[in-house]
Protein backbone atom coordinates (compact mmCIF):
# COMPACT_ATOMS: atom_id res chain seq x y z
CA UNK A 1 85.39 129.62 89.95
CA UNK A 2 83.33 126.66 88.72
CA UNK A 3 86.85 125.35 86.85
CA UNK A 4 87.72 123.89 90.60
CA UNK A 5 84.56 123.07 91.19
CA UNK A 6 84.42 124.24 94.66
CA UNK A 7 80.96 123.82 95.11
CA UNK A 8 81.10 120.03 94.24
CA UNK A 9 83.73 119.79 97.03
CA UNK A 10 82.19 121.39 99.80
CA UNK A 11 84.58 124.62 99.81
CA UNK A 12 84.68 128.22 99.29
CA UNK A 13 86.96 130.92 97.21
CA UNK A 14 87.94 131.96 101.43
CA UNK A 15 88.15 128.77 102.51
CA UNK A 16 90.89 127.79 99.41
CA UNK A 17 92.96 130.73 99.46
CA UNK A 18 93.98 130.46 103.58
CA UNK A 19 94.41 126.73 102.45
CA UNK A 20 96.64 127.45 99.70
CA UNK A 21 98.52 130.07 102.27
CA UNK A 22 99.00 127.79 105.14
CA UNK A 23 100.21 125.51 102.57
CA UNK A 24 102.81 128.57 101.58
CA UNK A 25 103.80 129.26 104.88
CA UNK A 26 104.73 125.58 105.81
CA UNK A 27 107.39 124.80 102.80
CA UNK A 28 108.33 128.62 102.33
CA UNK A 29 111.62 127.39 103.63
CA UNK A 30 112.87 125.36 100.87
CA UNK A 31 112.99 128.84 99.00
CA UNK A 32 116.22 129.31 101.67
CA UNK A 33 117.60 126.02 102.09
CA UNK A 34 117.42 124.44 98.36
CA UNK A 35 119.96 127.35 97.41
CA UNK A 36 121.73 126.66 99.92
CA UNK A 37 122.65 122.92 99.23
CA UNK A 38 122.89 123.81 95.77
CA UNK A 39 125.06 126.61 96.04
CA UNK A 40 127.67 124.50 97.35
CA UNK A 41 127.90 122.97 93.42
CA UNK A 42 129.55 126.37 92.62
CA UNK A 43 125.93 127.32 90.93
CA UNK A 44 125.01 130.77 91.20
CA UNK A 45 123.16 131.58 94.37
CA UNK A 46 121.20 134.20 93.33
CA UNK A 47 119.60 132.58 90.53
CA UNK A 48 119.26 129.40 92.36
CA UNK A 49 116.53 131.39 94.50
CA UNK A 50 114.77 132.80 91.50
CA UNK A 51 114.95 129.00 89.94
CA UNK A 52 114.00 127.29 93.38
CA UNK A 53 110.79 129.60 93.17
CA UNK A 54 109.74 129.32 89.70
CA UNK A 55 110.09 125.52 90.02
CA UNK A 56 107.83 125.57 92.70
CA UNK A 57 105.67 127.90 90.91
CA UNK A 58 105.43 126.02 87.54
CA UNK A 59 105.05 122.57 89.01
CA UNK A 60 102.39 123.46 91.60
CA UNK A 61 100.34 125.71 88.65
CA UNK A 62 100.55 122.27 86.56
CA UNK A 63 98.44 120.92 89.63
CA UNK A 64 96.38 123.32 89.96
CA UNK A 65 95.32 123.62 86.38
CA UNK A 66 95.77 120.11 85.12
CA UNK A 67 94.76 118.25 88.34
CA UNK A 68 92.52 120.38 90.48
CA UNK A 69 94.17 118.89 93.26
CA UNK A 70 95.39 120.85 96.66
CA UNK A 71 98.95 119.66 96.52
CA UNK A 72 102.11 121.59 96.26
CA UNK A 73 105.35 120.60 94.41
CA UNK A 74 108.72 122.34 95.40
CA UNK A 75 112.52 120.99 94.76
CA UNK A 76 112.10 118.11 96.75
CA UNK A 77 114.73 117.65 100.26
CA UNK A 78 116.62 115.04 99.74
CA UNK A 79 116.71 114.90 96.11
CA UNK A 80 118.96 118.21 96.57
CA UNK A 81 120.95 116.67 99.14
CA UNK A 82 121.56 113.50 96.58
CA UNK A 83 121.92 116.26 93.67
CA UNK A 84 125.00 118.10 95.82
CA UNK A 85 126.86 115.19 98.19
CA UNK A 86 126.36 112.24 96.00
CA UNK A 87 126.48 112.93 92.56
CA UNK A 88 128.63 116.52 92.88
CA UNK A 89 130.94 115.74 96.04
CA UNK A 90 130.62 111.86 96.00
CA UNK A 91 131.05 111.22 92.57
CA UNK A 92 133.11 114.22 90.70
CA UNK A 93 130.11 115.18 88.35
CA UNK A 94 130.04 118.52 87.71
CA UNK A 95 126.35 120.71 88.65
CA UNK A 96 125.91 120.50 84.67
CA UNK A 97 125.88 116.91 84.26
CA UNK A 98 123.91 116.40 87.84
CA UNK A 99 121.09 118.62 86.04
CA UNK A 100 121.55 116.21 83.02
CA UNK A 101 120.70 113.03 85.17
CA UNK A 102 117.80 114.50 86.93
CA UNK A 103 116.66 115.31 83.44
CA UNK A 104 116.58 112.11 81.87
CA UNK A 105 115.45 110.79 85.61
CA UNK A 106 112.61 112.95 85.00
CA UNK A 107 111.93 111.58 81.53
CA UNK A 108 111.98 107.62 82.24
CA UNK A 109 109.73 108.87 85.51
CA UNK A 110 106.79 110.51 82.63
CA UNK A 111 107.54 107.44 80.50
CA UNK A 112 106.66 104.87 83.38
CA UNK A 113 104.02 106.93 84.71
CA UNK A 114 102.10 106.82 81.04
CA UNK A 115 103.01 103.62 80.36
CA UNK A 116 101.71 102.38 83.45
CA UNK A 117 104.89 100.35 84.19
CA UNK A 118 105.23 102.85 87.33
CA UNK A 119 102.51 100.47 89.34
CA UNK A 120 104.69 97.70 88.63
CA UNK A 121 107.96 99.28 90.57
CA UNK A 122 105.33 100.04 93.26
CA UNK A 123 104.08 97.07 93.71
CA UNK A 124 108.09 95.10 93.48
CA UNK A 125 109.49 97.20 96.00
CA UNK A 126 109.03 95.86 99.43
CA UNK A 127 106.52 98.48 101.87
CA UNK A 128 109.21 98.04 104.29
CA UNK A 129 112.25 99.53 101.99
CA UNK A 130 110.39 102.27 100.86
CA UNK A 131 110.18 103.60 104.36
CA UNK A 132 113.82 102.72 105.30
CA UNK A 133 114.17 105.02 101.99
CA UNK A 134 112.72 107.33 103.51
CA UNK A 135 114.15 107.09 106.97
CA UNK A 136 117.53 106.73 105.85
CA UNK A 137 117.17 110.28 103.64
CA UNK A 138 115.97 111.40 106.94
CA UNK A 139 118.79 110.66 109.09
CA UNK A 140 121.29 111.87 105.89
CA UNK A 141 119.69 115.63 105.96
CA UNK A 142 119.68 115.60 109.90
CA UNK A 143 123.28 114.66 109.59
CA UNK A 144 123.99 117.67 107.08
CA UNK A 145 122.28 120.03 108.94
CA UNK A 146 124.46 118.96 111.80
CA UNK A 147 127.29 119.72 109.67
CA UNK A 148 126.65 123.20 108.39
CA UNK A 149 125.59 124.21 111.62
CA UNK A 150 129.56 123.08 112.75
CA UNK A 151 127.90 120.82 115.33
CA UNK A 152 129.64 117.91 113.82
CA UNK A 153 133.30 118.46 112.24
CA UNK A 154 135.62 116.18 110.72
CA UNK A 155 137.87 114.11 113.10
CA UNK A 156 140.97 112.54 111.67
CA UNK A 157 141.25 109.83 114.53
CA UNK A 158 136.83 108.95 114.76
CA UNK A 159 135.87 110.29 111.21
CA UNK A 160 133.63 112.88 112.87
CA UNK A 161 133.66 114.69 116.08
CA UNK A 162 132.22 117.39 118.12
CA UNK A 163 132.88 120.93 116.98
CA UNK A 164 133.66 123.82 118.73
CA UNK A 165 130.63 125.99 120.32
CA UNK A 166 131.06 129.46 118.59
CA UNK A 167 128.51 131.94 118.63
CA UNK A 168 127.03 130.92 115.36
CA UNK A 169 126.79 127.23 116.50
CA UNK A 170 124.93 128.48 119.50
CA UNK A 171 122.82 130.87 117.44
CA UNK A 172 121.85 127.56 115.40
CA UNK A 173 121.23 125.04 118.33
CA UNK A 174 118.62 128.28 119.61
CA UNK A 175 116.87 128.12 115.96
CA UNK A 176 116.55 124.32 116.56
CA UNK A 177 115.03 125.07 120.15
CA UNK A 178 112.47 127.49 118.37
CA UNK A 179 111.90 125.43 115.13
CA UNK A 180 111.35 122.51 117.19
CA UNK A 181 108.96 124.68 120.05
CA UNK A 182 106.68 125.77 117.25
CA UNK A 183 106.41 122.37 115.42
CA UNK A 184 105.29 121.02 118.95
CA UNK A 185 102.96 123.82 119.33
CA UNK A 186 101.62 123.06 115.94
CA UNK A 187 102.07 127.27 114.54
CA UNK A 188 102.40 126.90 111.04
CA UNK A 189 104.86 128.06 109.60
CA UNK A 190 107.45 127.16 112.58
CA UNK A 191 110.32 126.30 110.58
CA UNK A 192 109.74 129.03 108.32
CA UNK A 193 109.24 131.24 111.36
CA UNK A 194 112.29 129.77 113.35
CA UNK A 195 114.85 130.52 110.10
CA UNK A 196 113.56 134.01 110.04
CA UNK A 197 113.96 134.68 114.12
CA UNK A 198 117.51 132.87 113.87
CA UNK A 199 118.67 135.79 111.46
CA UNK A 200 117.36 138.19 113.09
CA UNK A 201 119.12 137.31 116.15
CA UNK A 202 122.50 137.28 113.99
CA UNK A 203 121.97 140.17 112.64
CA UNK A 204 121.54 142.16 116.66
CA UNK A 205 124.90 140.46 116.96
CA UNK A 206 126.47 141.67 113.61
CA UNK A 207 126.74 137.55 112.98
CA UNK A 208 124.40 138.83 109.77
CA UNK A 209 124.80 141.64 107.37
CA UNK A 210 121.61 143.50 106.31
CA UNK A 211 119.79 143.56 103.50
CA UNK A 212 120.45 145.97 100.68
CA UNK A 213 116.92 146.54 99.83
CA UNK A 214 113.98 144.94 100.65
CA UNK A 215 112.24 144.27 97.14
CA UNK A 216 114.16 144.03 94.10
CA UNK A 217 114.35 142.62 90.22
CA UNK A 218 114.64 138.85 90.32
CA UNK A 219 118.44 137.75 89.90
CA UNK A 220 118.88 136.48 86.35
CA UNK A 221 118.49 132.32 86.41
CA UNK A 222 120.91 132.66 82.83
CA UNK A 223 124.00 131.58 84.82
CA UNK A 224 122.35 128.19 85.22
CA UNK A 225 119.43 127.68 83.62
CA UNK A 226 119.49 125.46 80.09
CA UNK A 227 123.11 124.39 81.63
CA UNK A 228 122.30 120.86 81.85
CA UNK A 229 124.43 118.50 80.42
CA UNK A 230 122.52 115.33 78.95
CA UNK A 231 124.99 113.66 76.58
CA UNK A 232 127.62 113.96 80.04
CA UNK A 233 124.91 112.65 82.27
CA UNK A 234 124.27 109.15 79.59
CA UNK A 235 127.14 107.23 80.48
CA UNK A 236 127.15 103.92 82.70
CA UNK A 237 128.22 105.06 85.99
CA UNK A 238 125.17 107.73 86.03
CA UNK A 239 122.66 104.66 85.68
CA UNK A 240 122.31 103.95 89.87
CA UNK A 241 121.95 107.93 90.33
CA UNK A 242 119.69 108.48 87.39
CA UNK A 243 117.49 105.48 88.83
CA UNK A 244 118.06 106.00 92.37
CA UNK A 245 116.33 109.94 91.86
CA UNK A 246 113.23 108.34 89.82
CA UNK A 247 113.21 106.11 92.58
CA UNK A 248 113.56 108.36 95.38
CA UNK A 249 110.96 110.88 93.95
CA UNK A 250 108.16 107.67 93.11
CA UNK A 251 108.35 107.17 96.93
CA UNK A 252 108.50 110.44 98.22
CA UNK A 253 105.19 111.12 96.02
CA UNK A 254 103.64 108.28 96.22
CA UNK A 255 104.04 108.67 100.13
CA UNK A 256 103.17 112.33 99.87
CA UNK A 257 99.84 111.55 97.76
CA UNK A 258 98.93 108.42 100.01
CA UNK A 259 98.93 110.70 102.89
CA UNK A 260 97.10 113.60 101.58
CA UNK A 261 94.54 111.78 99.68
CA UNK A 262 91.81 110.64 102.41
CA UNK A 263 91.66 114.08 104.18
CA UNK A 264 91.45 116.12 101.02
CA UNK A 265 88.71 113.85 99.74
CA UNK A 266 90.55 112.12 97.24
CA UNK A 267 89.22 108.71 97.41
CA UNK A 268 86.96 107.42 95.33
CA UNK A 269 84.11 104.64 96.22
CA UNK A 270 86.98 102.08 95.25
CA UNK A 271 88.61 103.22 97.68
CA UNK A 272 91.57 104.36 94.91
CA UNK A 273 92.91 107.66 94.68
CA UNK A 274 91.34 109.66 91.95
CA UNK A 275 93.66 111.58 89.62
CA UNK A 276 97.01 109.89 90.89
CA UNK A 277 98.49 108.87 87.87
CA UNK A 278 97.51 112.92 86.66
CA UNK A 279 99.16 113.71 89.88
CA UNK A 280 102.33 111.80 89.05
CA UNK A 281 102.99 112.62 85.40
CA UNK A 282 102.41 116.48 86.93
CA UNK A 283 105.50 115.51 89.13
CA UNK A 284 107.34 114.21 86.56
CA UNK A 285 106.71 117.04 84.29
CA UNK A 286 107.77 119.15 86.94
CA UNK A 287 110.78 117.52 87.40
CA UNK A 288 111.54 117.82 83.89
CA UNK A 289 110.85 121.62 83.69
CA UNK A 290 112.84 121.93 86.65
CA UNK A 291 115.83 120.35 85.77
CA UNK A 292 115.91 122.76 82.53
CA UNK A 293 115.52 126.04 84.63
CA UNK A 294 118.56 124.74 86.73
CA UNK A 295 117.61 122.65 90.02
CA UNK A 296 116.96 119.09 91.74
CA UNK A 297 114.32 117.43 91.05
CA UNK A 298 110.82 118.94 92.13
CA UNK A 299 108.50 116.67 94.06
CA UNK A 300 104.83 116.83 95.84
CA UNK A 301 105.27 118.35 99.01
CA UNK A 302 103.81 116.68 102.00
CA UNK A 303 103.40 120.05 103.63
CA UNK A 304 100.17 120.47 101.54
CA UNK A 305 98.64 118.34 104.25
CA UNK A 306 99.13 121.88 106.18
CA UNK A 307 96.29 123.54 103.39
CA UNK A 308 94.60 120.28 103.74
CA UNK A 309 93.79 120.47 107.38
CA UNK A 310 92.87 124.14 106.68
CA UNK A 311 89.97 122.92 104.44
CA UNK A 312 91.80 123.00 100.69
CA UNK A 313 90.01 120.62 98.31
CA UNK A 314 90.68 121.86 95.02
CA UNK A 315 93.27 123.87 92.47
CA UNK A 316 92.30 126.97 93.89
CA UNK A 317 94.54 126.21 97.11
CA UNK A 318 97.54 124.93 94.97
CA UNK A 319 97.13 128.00 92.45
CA UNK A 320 97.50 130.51 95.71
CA UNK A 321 100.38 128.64 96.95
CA UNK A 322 101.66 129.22 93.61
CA UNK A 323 101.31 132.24 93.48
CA UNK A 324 102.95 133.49 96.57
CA UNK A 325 106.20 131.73 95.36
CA UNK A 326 105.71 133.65 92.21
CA UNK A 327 105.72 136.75 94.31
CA UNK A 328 108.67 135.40 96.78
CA UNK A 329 111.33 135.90 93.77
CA UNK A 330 111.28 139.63 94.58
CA UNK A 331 112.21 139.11 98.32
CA UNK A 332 115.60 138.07 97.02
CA UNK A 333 117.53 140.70 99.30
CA UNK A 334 115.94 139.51 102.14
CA UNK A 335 116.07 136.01 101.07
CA UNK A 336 120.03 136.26 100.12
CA UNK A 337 121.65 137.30 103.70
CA UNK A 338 120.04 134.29 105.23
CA UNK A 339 123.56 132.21 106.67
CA UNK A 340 123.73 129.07 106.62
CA UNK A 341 123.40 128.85 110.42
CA UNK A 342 119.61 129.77 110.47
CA UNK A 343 118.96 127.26 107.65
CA UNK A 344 120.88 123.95 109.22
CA UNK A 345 118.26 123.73 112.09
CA UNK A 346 115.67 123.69 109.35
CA UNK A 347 117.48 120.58 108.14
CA UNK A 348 117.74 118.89 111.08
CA UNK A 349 113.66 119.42 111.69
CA UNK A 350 113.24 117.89 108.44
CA UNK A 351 115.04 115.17 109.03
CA UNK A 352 113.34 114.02 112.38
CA UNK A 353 110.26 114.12 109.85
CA UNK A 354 111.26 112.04 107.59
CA UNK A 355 112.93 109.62 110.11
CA UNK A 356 109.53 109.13 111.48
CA UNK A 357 109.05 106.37 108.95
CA UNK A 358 110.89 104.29 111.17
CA UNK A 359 108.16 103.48 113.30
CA UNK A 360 106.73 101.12 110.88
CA UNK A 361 109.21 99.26 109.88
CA UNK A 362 109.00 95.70 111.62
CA UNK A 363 113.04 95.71 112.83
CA UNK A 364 111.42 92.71 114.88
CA UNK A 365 111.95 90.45 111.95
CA UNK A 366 115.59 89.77 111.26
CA UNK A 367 114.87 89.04 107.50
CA UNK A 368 113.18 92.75 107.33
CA UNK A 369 115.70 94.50 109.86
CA UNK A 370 119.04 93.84 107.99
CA UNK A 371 118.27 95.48 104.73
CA UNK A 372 116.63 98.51 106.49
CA UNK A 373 119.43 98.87 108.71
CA UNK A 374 121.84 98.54 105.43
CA UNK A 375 119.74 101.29 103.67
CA UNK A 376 118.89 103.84 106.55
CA UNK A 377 122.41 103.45 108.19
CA UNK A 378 124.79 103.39 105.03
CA UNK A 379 123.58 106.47 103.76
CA UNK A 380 125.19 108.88 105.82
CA UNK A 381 128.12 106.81 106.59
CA UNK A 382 128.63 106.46 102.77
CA UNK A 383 127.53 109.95 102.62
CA UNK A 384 124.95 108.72 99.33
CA UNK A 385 121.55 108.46 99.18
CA UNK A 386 122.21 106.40 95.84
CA UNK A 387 124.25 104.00 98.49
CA UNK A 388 121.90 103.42 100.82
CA UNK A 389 119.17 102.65 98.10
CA UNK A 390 121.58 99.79 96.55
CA UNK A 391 123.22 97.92 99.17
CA UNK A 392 119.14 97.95 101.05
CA UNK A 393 117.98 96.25 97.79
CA UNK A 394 120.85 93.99 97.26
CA UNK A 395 121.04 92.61 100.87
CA UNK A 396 117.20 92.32 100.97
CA UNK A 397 117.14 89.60 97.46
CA UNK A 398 120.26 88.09 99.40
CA UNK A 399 118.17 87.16 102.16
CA UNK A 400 115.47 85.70 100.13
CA UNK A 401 117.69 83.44 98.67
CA UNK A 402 119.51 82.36 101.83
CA UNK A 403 116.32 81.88 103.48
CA UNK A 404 115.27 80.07 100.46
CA UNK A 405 112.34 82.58 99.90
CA UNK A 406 113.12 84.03 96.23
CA UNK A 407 110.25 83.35 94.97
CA UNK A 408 108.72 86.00 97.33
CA UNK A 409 110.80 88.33 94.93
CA UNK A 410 109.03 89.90 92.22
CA UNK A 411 110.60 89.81 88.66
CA UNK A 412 110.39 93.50 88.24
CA UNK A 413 112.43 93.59 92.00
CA UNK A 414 115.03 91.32 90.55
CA UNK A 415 115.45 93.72 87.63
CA UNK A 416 115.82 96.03 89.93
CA UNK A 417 118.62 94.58 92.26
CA UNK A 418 120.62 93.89 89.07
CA UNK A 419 120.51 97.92 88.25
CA UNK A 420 122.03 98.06 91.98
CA UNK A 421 124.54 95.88 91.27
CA UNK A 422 125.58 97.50 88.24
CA UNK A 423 125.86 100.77 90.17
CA UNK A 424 127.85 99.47 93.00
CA UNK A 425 130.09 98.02 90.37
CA UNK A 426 130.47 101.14 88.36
């Protein structure tokens, strides 16, 4: 094991592998959710779970190998939300052409990342709108979990309303209970666990049909993967999405890595994070293998801060996270049956996560407040991520210049805020 270097960090084969399994145990779920927002494209279920766990294979192997780093990459929540409700539902694009934009999003993200020009978005974009970005995804999953759990239904006379309580609404509001019990509790694992116990609990009711088998063949990934459609996904009313996931992904990494870094050891003397450009083109890469298998756009998880409290420091904990998905694609009976009333919670849990970012936004300051507000509130009321993104970036240089404060915009921000404008034009 001297590759990782385990000695040099202060770890142990042991020590690495319950890392990489905590790690395993805490994003498992995305193996039954991502199909499930996918699915709703029309793409093929089945493979969608075999795709969903080679993505998270290949792209958390890349960072094992190439980085010797303890992170995990997965299709990224959010980015599948965007992927199905914006650029699917929102905007008409069929699944083949939404694979062709997170392609080429995937591509200008490696491109930046070598080129170094990546720093430079960093650095443009307001601390504050990142984490309304972040928030505001937060509160759109939340709001979709809501949905699919037939918590919240269409209205005709207040847009949205409050649905009925059926048995499978109830069944869902108990996985939230238990989802949300164990996350307080700190078990690991607790959404994974709480999806799991919510089908179970459907199935004593005949809500849930059982499984065929419990190990089988991997379902084929031909019926979507190397469907993409790039030459559909290059035309001018794809430039806000295609930026708006590159975007999207830079913070949710950057975020992911920021967080991760000082307990995993990651900092050097500099105090600068060792390996995070490595880290980054890894995540691109990832992205762009994903997106040619046939899903979203796969991102650093911050559940590897899970393996990173157990005591992961290197590859090895990232290579048996990677592993175990590896081995997950022959649970598909199992995985199949789960309804979409034991995933929603898992959504909704999620989504208070991510919504956390709120906390440190200054809402205090007017000049900060109204283009966070714009960004976290118009995205599900708009029902797009890409939405939210623009009019937060447009309102926030509007402000500068009303308040007579543009040259506190960077030119690379102003750049930017024209791409927005574009998109909310096209």
């Amino acid at each position: 094991m001297d590759f990782f270097k385990l000695e040099q960090h202060g770890t142990n084969v042991k020590q690495e592998i319950i890392a990489g399994t905590t790690t395993f145990l805490t994003m498992a779920y995305i193996i039954f959710v991502n199909p499930g927002i996918l699915g709703e494209t029309g793409m093929d279920k089945g493979a969608l779970i075999t795709v969903t766990c080679l993505a998270a294979f290949v792209g958390t192997m890349i960072t094992a190998l190439w980085v010797n780093a303890p992170l995990a990459m997965a299709p990224g929540m959010g980015l599948n939300a965007f992927f199905t409700y914006t650029l699917v539902f929102g905007m008409g694009a069929t699944w083949n052409v939404a694979l062709g934009v997170v392609f080429i999003s995937g591509i200008i993200f490696l491109a930046l990342t070598m080129t170094g020009f990546r720093q430079k978005i960093i650095d443009a974009i307001p601390l504050q709108l990142r984490l309304a970005v972040g928030a505001g995804i937060g509160l759109f999953i939340a709001f979709i979990g809501l949905q699919n759990l037939g918590l919240i239904v269409a209205n005709p006379a207040t847009l949205v309303g409050l649905g009925p309580m059926t048995p499978t609404v109830l069944l869902g509001l108990l996985g939230l209970l238990i989802m949300g019990g164990l996350e307080i509790r700190k078990v690991k694992g607790g959404i994974l666990i709480g999806i799991l116990v919510t089908t179970l609990i459907g199935m004593l009711f005949g809500l849930v049909q059982l499984p065929s088998a419990i190990i089988s063949t991997p379902p084929s990934i031909a019926p979507i993967a190397f469907k993409l459609d790039i030459l559909g996904a290059l035309k001018i009313s794809m430039i806000g999405p295609i930026f708006s996931f590159m975007f999207v992904d830079l913070f949710d990494s950057v975020g992911t890595i920021v967080a991760c870094a000082n307990e995993a050891g990651m900092i050097d003397e500099d105090g600068n994070i060792e390996n995070v450009s490595k880290i980054l083109e890894a995540d691109a890469a990832a992205t762009v293998i994903g997106s040619l298998l046939g899903t979203s756009t796969t991102t650093t998880f911050v559940e590897s801060a899970s393996g990173i409290a157990e005591g992961g420091r290197t590859g090895l904990t990232s290579m048996t996270t990677a592993i175990l998905f590896f081995l997950a694609m022959f649970f598909t009976p199992i995985i199949g049956i789960v309804p979409s009333f034991a995933t929603a919670p898992a959504l909704i849990i999620v989504g208070v996560f991510m919504f956390k970012n709120l906390i440190d936004i200054d809402l205090k300051n007017i000049e900060v407040a109204i283009p966070t507000f714009l960004t976290i509130i118009l995205m599900p009321l708009a029902y797009s991520i890409s939405m939210g993104i623009v009019f937060g970036f447009i309102s926030y240089a509007a402000i500068k210049v009303i308040s007579g404060k543009m040259n506190e915009v960077k030119p690379t921000m102003w750049v930017i805020v024209a791409l927005s404008v574009v998109e909310l034009i096209f």
